[in-house]
PDB file of N, CA and C in Angstrom:
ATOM      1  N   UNK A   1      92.441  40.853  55.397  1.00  0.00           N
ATOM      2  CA  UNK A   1      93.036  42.046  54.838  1.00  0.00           C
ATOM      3  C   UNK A   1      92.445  42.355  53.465  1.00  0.00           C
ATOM      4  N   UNK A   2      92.591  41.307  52.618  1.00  0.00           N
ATOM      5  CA  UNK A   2      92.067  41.260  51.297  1.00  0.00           C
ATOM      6  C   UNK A   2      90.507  41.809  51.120  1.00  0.00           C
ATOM      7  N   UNK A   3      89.698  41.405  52.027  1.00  0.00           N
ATOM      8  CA  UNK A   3      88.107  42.071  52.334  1.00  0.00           C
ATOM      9  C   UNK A   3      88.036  44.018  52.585  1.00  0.00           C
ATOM     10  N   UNK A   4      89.054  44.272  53.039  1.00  0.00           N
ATOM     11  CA  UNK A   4      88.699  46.007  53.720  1.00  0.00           C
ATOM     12  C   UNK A   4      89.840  46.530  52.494  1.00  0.00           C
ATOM     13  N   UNK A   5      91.260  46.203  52.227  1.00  0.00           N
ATOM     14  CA  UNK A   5      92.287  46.979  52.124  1.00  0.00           C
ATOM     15  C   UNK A   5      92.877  46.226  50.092  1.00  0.00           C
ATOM     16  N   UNK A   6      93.124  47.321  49.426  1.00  0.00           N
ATOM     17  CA  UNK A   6      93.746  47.328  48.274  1.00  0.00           C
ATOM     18  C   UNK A   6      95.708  46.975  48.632  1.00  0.00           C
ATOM     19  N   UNK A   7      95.804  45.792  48.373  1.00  0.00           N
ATOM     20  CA  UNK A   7      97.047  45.808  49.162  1.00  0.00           C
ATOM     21  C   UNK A   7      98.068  45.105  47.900  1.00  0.00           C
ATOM     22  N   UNK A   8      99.144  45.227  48.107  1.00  0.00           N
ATOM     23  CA  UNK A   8     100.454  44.820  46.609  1.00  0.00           C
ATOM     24  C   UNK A   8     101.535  44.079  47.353  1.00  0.00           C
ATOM     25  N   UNK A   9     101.708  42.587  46.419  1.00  0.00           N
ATOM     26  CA  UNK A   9     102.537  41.934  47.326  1.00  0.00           C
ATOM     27  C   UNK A   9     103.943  42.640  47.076  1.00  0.00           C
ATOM     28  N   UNK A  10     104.763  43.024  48.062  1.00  0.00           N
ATOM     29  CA  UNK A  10     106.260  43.761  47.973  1.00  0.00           C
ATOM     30  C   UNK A  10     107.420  42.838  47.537  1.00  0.00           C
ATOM     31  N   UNK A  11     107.153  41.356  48.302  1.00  0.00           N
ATOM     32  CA  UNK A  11     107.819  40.483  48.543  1.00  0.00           C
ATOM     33  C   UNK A  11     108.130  39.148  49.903  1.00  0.00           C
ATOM     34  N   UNK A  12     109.094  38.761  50.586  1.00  0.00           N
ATOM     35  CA  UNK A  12     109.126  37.953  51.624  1.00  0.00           C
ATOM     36  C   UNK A  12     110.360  38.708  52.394  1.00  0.00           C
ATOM     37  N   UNK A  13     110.470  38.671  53.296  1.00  0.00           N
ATOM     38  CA  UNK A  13     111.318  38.728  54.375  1.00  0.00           C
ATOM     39  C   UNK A  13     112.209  37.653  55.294  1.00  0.00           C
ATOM     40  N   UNK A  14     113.212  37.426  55.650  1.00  0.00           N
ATOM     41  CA  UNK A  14     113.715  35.939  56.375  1.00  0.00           C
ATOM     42  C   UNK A  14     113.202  36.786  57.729  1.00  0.00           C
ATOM     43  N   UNK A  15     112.749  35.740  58.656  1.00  0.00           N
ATOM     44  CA  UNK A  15     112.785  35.872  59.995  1.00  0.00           C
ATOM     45  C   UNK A  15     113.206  35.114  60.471  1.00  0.00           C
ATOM     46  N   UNK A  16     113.663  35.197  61.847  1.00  0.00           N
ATOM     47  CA  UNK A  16     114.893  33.975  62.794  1.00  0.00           C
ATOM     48  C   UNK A  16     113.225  32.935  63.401  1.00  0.00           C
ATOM     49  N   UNK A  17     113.576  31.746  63.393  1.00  0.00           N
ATOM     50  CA  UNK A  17     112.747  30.770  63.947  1.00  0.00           C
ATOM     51  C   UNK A  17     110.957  30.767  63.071  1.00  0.00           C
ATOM     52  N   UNK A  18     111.089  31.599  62.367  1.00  0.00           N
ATOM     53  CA  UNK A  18     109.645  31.420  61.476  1.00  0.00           C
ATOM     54  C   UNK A  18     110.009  31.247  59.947  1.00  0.00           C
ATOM     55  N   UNK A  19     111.006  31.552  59.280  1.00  0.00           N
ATOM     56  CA  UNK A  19     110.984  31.239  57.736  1.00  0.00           C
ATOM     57  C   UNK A  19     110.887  32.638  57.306  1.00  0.00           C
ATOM     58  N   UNK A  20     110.580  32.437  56.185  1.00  0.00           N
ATOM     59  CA  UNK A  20     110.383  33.513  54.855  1.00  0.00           C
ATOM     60  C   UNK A  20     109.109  34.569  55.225  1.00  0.00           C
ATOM     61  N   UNK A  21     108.523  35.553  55.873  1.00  0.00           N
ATOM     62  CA  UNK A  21     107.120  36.041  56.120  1.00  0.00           C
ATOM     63  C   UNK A  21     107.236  37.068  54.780  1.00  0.00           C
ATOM     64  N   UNK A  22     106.078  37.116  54.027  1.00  0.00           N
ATOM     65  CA  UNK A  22     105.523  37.841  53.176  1.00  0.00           C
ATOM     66  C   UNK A  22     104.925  39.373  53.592  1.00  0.00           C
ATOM     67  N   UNK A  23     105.708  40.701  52.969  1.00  0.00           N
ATOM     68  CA  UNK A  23     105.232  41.686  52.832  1.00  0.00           C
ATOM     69  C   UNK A  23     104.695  42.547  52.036  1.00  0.00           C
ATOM     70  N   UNK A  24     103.593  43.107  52.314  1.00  0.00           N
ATOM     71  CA  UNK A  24     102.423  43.669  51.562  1.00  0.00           C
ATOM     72  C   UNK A  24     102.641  45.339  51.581  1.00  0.00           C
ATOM     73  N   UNK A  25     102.041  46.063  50.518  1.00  0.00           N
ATOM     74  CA  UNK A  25     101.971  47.418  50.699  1.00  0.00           C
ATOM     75  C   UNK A  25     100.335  47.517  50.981  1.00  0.00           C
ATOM     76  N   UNK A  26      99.912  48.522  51.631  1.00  0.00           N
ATOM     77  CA  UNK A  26      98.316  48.552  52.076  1.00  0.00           C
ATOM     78  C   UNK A  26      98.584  49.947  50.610  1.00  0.00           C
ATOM     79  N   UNK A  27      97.553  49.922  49.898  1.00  0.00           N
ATOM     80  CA  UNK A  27      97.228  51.057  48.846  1.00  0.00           C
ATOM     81  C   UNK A  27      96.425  51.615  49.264  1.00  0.00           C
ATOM     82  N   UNK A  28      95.568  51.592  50.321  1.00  0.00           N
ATOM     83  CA  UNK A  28      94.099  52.300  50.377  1.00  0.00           C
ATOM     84  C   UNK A  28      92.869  51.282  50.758  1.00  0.00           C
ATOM     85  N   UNK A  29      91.974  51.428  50.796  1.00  0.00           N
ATOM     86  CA  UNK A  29      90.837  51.050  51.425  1.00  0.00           C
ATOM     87  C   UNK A  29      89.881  50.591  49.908  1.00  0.00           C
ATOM     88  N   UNK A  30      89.631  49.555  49.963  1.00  0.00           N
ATOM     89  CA  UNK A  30      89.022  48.926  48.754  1.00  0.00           C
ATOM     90  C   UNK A  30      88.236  49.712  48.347  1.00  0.00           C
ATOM     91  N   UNK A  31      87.493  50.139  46.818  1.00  0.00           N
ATOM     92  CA  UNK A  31      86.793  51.184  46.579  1.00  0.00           C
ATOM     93  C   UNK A  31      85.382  51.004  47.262  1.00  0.00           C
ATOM     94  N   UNK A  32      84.865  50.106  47.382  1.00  0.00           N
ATOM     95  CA  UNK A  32      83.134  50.372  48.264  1.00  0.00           C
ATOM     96  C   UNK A  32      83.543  50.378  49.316  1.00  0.00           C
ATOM     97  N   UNK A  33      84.773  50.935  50.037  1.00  0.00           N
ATOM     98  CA  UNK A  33      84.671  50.971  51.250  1.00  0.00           C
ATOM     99  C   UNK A  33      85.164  51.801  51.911  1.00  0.00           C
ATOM    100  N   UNK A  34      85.842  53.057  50.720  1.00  0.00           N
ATOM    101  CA  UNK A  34      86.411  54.183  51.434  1.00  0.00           C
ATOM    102  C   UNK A  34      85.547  55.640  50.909  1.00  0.00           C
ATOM    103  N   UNK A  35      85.756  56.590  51.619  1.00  0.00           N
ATOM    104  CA  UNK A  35      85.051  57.701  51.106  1.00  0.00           C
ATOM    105  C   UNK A  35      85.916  58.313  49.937  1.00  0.00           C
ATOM    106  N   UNK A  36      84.528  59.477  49.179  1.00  0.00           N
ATOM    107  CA  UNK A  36      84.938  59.525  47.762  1.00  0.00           C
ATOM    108  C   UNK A  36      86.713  60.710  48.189  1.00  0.00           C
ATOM    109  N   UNK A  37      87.899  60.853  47.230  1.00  0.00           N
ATOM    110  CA  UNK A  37      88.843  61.582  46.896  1.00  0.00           C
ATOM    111  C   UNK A  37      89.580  60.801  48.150  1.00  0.00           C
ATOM    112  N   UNK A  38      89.629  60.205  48.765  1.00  0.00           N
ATOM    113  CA  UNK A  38      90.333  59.526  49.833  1.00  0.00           C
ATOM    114  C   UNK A  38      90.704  58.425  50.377  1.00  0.00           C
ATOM    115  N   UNK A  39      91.870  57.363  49.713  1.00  0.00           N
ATOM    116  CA  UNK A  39      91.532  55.796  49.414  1.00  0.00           C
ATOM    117  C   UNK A  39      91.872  55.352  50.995  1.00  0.00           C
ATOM    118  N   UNK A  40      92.225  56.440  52.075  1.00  0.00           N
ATOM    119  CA  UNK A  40      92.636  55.889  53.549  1.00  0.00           C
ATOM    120  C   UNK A  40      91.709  56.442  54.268  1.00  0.00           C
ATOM    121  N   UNK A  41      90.136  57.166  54.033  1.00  0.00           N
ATOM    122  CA  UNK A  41      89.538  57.412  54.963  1.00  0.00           C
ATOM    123  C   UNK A  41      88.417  56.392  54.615  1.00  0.00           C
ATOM    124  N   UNK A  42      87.480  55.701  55.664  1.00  0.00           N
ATOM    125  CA  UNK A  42      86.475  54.843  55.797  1.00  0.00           C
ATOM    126  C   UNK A  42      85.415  55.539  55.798  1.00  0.00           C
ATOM    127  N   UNK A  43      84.327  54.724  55.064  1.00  0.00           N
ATOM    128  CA  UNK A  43      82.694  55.258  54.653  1.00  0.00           C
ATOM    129  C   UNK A  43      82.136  54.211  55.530  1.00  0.00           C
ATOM    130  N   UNK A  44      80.553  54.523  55.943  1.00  0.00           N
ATOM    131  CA  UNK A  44      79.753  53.690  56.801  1.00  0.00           C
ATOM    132  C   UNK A  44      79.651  52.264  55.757  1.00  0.00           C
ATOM    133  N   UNK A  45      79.966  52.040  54.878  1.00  0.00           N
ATOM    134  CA  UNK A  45      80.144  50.520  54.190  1.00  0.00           C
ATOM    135  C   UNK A  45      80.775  50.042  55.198  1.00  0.00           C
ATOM    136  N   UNK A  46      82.433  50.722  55.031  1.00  0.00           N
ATOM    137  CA  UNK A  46      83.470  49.974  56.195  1.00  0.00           C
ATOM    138  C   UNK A  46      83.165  49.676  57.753  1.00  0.00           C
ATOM    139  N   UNK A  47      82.353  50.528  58.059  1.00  0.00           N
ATOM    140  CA  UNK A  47      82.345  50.526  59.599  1.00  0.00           C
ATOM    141  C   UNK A  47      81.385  49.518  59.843  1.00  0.00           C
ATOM    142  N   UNK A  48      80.028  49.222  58.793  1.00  0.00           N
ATOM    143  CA  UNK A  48      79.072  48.689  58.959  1.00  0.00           C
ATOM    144  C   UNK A  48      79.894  46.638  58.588  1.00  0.00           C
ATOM    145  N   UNK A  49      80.701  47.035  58.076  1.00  0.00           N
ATOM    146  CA  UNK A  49      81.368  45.209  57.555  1.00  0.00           C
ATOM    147  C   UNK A  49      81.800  44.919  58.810  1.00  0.00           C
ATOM    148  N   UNK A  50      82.758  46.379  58.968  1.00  0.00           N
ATOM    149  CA  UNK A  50      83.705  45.824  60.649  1.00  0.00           C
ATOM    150  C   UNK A  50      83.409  45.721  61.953  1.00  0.00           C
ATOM    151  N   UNK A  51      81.901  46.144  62.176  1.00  0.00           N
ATOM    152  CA  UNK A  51      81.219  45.969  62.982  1.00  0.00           C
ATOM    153  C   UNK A  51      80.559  44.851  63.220  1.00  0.00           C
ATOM    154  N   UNK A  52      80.250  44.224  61.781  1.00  0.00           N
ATOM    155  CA  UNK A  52      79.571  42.805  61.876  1.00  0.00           C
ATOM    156  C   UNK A  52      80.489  42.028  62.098  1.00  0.00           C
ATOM    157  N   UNK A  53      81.911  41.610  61.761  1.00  0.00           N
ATOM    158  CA  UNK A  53      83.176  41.085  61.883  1.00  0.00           C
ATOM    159  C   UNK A  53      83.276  40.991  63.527  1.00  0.00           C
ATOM    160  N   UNK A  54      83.263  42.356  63.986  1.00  0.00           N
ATOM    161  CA  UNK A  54      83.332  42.436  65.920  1.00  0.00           C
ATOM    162  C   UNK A  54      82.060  42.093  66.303  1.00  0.00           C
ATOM    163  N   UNK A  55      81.004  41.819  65.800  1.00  0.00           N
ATOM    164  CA  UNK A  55      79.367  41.561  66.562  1.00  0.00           C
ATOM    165  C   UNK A  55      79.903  39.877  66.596  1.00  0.00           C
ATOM    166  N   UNK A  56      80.170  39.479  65.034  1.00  0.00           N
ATOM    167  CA  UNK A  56      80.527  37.656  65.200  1.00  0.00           C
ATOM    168  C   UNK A  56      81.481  37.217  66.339  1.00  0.00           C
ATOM    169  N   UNK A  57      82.915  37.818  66.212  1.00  0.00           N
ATOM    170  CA  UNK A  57      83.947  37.562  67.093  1.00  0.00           C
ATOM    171  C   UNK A  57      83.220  37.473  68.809  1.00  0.00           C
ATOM    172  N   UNK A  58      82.320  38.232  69.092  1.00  0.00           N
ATOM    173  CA  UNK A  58      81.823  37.998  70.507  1.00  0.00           C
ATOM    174  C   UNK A  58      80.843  37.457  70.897  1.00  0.00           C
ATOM    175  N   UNK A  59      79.529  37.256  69.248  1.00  0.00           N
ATOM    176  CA  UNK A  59      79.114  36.105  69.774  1.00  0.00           C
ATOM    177  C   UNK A  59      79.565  34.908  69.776  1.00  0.00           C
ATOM    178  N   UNK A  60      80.863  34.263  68.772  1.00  0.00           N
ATOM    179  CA  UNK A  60      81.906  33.023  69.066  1.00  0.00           C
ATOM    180  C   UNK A  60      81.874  32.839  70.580  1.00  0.00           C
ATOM    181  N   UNK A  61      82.562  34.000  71.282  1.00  0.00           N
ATOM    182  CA  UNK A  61      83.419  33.780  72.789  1.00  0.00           C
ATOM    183  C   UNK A  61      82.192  33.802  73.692  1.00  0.00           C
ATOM    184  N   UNK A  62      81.038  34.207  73.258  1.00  0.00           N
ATOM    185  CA  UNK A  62      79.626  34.076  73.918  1.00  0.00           C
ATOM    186  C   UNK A  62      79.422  32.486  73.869  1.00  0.00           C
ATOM    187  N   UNK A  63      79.399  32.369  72.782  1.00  0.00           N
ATOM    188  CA  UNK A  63      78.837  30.545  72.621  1.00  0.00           C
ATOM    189  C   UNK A  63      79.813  29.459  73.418  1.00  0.00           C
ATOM    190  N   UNK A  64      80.896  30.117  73.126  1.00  0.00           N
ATOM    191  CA  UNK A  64      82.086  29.094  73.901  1.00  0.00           C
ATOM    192  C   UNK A  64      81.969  29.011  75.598  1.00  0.00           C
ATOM    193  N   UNK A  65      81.763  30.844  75.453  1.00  0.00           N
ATOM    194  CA  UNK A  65      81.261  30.554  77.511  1.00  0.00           C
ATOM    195  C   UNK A  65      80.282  29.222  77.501  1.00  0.00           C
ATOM    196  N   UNK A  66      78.990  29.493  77.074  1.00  0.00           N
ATOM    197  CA  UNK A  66      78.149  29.173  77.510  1.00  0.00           C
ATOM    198  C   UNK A  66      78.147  27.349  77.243  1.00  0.00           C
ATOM    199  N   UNK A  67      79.155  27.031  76.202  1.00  0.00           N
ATOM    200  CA  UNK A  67      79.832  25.571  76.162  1.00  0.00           C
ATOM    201  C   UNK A  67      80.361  25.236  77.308  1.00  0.00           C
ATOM    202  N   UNK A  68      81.147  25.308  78.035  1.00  0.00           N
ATOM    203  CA  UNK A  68      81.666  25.421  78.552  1.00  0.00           C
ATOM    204  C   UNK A  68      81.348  25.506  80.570  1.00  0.00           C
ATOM    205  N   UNK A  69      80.030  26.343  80.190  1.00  0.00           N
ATOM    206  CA  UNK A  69      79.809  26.338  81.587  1.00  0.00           C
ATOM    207  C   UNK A  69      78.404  25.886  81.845  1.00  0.00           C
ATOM    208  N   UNK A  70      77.868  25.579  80.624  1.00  0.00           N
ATOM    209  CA  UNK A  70      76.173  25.192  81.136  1.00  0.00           C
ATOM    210  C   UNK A  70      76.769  23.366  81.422  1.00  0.00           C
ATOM    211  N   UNK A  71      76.013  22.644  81.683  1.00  0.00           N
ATOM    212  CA  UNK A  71      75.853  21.095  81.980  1.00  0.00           C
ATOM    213  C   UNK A  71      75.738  20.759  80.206  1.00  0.00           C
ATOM    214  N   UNK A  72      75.706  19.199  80.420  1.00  0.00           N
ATOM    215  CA  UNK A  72      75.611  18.626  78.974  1.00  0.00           C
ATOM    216  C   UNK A  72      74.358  18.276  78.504  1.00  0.00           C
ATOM    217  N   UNK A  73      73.833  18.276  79.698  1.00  0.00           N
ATOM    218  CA  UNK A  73      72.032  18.426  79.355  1.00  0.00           C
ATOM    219  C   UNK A  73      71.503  19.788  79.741  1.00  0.00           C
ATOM    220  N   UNK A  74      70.608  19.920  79.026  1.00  0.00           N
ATOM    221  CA  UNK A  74      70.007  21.490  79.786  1.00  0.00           C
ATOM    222  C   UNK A  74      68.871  21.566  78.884  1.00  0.00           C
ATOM    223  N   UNK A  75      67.845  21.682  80.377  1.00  0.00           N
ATOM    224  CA  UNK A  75      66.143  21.387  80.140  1.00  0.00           C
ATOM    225  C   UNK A  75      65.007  22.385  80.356  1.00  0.00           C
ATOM    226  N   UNK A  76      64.480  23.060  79.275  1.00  0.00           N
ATOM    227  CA  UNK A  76      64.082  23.927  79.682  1.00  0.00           C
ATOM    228  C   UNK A  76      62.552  23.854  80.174  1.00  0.00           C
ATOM    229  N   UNK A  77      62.141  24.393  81.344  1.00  0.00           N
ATOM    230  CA  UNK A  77      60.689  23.640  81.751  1.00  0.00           C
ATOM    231  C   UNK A  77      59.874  24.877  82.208  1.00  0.00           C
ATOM    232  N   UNK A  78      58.615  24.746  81.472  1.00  0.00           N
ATOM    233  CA  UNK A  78      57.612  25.648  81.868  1.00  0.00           C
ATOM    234  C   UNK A  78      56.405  25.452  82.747  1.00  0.00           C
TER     235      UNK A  78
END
């Protein structure tokens, strides 16, 4: 959150079976990352961070397939 969003701690909240959860106000979109007169609309900074954020997240679940389903040896032969 702290990476994309200008955010203000409000305080904590009780919840049943989790404890105390902490609430935030979102202010706007961090300044290199929103367009100019508008702290809630996104500039290609933002899209270009959150895109790399979603490119990592699927090569993770890429690598894990391929953990997962290749053998424990694997030989590559020309």
């Amino acid at each position: 959150m702290k990476e994309f969003f200008n955010i203000s701690h409000l305080g904590s909240m009780p919840v049943k079976y989790k404890g105390a959860l902490n609430m935030f106000l979102i202010n706007g979109l961090n300044e290199n990352l929103r367009a100019e007169g508008n702290p809630f609309e996104a500039n290609d900074s933002f899209y270009t961070k959150y895109g790399d954020i979603q490119f990592m997240d699927i090569q993770e679940k890429i690598l894990d397939l391929l953990e997962k389903n290749l053998p424990s040896t694997f030989f590559i032969t020309m």
